[in-house]
C-alpha atoms as a PDB file:
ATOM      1  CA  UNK A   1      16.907  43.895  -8.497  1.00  0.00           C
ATOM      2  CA  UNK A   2      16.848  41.200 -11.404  1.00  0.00           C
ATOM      3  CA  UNK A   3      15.748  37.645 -10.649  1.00  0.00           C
ATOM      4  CA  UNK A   4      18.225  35.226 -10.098  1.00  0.00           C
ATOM      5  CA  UNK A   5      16.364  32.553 -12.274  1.00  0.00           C
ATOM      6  CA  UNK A   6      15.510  35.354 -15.018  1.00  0.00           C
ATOM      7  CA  UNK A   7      20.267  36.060 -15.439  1.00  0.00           C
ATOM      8  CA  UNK A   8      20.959  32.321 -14.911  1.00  0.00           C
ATOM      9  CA  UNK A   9      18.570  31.525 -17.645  1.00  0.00           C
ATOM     10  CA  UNK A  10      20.094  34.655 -20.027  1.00  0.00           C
ATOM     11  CA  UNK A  11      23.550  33.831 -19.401  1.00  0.00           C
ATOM     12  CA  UNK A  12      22.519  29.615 -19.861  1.00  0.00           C
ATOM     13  CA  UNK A  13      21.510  30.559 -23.057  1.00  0.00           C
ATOM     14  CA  UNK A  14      24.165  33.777 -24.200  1.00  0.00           C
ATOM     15  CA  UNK A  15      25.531  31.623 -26.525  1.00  0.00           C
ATOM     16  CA  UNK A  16      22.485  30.747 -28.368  1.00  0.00           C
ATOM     17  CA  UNK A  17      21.668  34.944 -28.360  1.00  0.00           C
ATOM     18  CA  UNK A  18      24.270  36.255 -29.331  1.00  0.00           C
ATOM     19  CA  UNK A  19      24.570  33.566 -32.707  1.00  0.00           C
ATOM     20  CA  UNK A  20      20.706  34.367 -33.592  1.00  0.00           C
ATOM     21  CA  UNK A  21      21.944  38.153 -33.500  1.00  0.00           C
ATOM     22  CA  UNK A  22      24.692  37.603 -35.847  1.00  0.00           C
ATOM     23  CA  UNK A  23      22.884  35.954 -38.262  1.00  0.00           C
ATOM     24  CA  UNK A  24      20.165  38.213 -38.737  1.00  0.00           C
ATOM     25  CA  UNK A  25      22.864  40.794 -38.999  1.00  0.00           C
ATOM     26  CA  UNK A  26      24.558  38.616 -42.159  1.00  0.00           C
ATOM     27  CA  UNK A  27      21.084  38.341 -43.743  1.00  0.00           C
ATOM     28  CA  UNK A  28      20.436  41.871 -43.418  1.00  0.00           C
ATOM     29  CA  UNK A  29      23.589  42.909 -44.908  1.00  0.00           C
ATOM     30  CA  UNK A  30      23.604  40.697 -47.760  1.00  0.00           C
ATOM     31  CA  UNK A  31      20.313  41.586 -48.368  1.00  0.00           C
ATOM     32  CA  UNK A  32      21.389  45.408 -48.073  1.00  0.00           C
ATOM     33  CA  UNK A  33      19.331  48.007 -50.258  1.00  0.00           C
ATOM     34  CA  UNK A  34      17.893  51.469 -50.440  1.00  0.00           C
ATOM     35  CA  UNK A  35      14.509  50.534 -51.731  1.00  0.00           C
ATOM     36  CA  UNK A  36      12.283  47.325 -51.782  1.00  0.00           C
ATOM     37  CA  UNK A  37      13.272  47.119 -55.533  1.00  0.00           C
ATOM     38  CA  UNK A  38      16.750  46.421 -55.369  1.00  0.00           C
ATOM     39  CA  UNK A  39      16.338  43.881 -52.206  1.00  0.00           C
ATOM     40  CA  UNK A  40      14.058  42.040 -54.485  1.00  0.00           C
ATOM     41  CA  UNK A  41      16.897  42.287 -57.493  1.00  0.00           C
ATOM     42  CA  UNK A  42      19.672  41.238 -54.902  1.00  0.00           C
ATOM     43  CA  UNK A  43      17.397  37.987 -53.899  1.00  0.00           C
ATOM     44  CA  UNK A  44      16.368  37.160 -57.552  1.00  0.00           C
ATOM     45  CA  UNK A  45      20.148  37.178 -59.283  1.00  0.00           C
ATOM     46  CA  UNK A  46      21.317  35.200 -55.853  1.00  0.00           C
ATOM     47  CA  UNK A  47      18.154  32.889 -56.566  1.00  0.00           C
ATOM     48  CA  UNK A  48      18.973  32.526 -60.384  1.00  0.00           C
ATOM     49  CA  UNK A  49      22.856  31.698 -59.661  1.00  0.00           C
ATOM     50  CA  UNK A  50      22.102  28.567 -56.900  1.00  0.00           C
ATOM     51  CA  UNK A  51      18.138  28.430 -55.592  1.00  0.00           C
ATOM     52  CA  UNK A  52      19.628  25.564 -52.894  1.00  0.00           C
ATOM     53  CA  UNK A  53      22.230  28.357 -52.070  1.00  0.00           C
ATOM     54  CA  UNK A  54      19.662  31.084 -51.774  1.00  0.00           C
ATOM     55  CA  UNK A  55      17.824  28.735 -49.392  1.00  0.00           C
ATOM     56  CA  UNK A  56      21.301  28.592 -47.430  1.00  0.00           C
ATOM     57  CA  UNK A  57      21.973  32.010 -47.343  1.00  0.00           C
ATOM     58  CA  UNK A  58      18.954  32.557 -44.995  1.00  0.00           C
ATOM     59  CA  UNK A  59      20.444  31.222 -42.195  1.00  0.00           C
ATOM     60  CA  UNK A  60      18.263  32.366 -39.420  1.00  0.00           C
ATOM     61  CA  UNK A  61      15.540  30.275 -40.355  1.00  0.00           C
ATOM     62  CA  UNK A  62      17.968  27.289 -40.513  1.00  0.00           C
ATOM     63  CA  UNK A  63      18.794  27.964 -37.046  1.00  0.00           C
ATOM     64  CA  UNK A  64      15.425  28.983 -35.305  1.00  0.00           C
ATOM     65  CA  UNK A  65      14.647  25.174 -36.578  1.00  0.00           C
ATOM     66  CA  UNK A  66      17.400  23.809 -34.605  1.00  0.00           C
ATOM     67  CA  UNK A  67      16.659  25.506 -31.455  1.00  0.00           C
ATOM     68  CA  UNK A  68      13.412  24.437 -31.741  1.00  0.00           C
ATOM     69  CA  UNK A  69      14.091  20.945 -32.042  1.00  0.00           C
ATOM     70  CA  UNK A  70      16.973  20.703 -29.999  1.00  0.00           C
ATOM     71  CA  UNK A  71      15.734  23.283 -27.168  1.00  0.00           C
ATOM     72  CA  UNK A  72      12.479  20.652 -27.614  1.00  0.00           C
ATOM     73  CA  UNK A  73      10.650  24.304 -27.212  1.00  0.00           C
ATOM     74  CA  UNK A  74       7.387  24.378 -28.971  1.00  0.00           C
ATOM     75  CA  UNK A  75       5.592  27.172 -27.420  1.00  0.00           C
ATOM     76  CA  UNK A  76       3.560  29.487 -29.496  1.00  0.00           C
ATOM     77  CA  UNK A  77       6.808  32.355 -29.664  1.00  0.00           C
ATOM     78  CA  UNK A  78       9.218  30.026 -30.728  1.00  0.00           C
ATOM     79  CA  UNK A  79       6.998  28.718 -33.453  1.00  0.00           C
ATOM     80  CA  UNK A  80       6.081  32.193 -34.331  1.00  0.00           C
ATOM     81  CA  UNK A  81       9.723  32.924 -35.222  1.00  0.00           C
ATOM     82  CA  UNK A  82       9.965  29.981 -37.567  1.00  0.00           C
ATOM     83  CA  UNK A  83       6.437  30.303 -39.318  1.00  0.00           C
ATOM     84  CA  UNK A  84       7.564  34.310 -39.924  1.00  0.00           C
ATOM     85  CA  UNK A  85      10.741  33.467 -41.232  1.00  0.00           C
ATOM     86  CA  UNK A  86       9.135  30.924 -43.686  1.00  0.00           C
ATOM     87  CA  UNK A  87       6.846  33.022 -44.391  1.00  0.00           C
ATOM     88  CA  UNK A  88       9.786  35.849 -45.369  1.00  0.00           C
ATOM     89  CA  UNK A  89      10.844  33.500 -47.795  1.00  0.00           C
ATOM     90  CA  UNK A  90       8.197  32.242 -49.039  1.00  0.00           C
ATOM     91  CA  UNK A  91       7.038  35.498 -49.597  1.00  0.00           C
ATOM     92  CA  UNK A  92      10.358  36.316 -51.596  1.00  0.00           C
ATOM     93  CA  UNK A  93      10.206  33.381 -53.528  1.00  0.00           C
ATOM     94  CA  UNK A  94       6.598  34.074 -54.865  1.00  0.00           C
ATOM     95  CA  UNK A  95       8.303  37.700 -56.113  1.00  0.00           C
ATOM     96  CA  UNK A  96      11.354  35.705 -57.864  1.00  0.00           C
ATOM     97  CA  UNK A  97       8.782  33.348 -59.686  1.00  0.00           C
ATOM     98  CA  UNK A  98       6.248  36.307 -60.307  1.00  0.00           C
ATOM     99  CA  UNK A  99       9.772  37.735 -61.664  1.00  0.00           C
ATOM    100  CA  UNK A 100      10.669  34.764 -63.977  1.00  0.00           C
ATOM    101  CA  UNK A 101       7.285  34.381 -65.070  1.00  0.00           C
ATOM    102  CA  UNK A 102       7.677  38.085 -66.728  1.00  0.00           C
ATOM    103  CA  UNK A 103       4.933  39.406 -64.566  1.00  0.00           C
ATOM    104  CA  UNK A 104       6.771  42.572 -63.029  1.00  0.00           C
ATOM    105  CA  UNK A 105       3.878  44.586 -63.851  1.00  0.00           C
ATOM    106  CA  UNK A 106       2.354  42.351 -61.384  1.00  0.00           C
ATOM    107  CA  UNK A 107       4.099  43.055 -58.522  1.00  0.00           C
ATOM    108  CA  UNK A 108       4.298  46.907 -59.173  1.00  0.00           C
ATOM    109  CA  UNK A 109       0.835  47.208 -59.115  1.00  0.00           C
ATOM    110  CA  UNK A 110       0.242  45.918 -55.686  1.00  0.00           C
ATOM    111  CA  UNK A 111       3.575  46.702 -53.549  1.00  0.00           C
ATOM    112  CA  UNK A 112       5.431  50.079 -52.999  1.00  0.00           C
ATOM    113  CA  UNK A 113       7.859  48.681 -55.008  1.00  0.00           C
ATOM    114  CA  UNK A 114      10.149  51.854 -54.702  1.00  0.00           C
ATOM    115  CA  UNK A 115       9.696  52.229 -50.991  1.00  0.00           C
ATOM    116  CA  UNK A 116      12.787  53.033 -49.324  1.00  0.00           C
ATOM    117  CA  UNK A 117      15.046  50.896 -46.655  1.00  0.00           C
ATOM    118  CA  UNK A 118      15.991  53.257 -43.074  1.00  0.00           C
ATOM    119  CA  UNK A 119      18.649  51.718 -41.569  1.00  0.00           C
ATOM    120  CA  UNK A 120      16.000  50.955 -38.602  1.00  0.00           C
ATOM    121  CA  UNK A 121      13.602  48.739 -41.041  1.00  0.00           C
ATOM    122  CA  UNK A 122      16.800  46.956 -42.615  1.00  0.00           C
ATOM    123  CA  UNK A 123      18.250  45.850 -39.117  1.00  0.00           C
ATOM    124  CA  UNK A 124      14.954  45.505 -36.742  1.00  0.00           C
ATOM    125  CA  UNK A 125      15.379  41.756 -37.068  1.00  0.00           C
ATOM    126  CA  UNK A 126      18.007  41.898 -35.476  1.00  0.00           C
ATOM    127  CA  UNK A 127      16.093  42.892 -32.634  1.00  0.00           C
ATOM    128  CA  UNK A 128      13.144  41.487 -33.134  1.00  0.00           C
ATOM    129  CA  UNK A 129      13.788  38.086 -33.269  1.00  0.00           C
ATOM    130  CA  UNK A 130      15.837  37.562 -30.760  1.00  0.00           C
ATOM    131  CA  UNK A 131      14.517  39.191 -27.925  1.00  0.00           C
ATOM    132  CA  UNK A 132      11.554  36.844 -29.177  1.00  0.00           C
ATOM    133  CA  UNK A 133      13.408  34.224 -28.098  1.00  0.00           C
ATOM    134  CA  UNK A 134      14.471  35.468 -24.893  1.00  0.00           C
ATOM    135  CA  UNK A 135      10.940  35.602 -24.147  1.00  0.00           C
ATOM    136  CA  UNK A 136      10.572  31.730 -25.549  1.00  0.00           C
ATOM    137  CA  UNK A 137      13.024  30.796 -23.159  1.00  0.00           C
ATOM    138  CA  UNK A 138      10.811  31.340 -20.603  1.00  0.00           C
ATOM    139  CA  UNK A 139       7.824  29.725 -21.701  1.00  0.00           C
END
């Protein structure tokens, strides 16, 4: 049978779930590609247009900062969810400026830059991170 304290503390926190799952679903659609090449396009022409919106558009990472603060959890899961989201966009931003800088050549030297998406790699986030949390929530 399930622990009392283990569906009190799920159904305490449902809220905060099931918002962390949508999320990562609306970055992973508007990120939405068949290879690594056109994700990288997608994020460079929404960089070019607004870089502060681009920053907005990643939502996730916006809100894994929040429930860290305000959850006041600290624990070495929940700060592993906000270090590898920064790190996702850092990552992507060092691909747009590699991009800008006209070094393309760069970049297709060193990543399979025509690798292509499954539906499981594009929406594993969704997944991932939030059943990282469930786990933080017991820390």
């Amino acid at each position: 049978m399930i622990d009392q304290d283990f569906t009190n503390t799920i159904l305490s926190n449902l809220n905060y779930i099931i918002l962390f799952i949508f999320l990562e679903i609306f970055e992973a659609q508007w990120q939405k590609a068949d290879t690594f090449n056109n994700m990288l396009m997608i994020n460079y022409k929404l960089f070019i247009k607004n870089p502060i919106w681009y920053f907005f558009m990643h939502p996730s990472f916006i809100y894994s900062m929040y429930l860290t603060q305000s959850m006041h959890n600290y624990g070495f899961l929940m700060i592993s969810i906000v270090v590898m989201k920064f790190l996702d966009i850092a990552f992507k931003l060092y691909l747009i400026q590699t991009i800008i800088n006209n070094k393309y050549d760069e970049i297709t030297k060193t990543l399979p830059i025509n690798a292509k998406i499954t539906f499981f790699t594009r929406y594993s986030n969704t997944l991932i991170y939030p059943i990282t949390f469930i786990f933080t929530l017991f820390h």
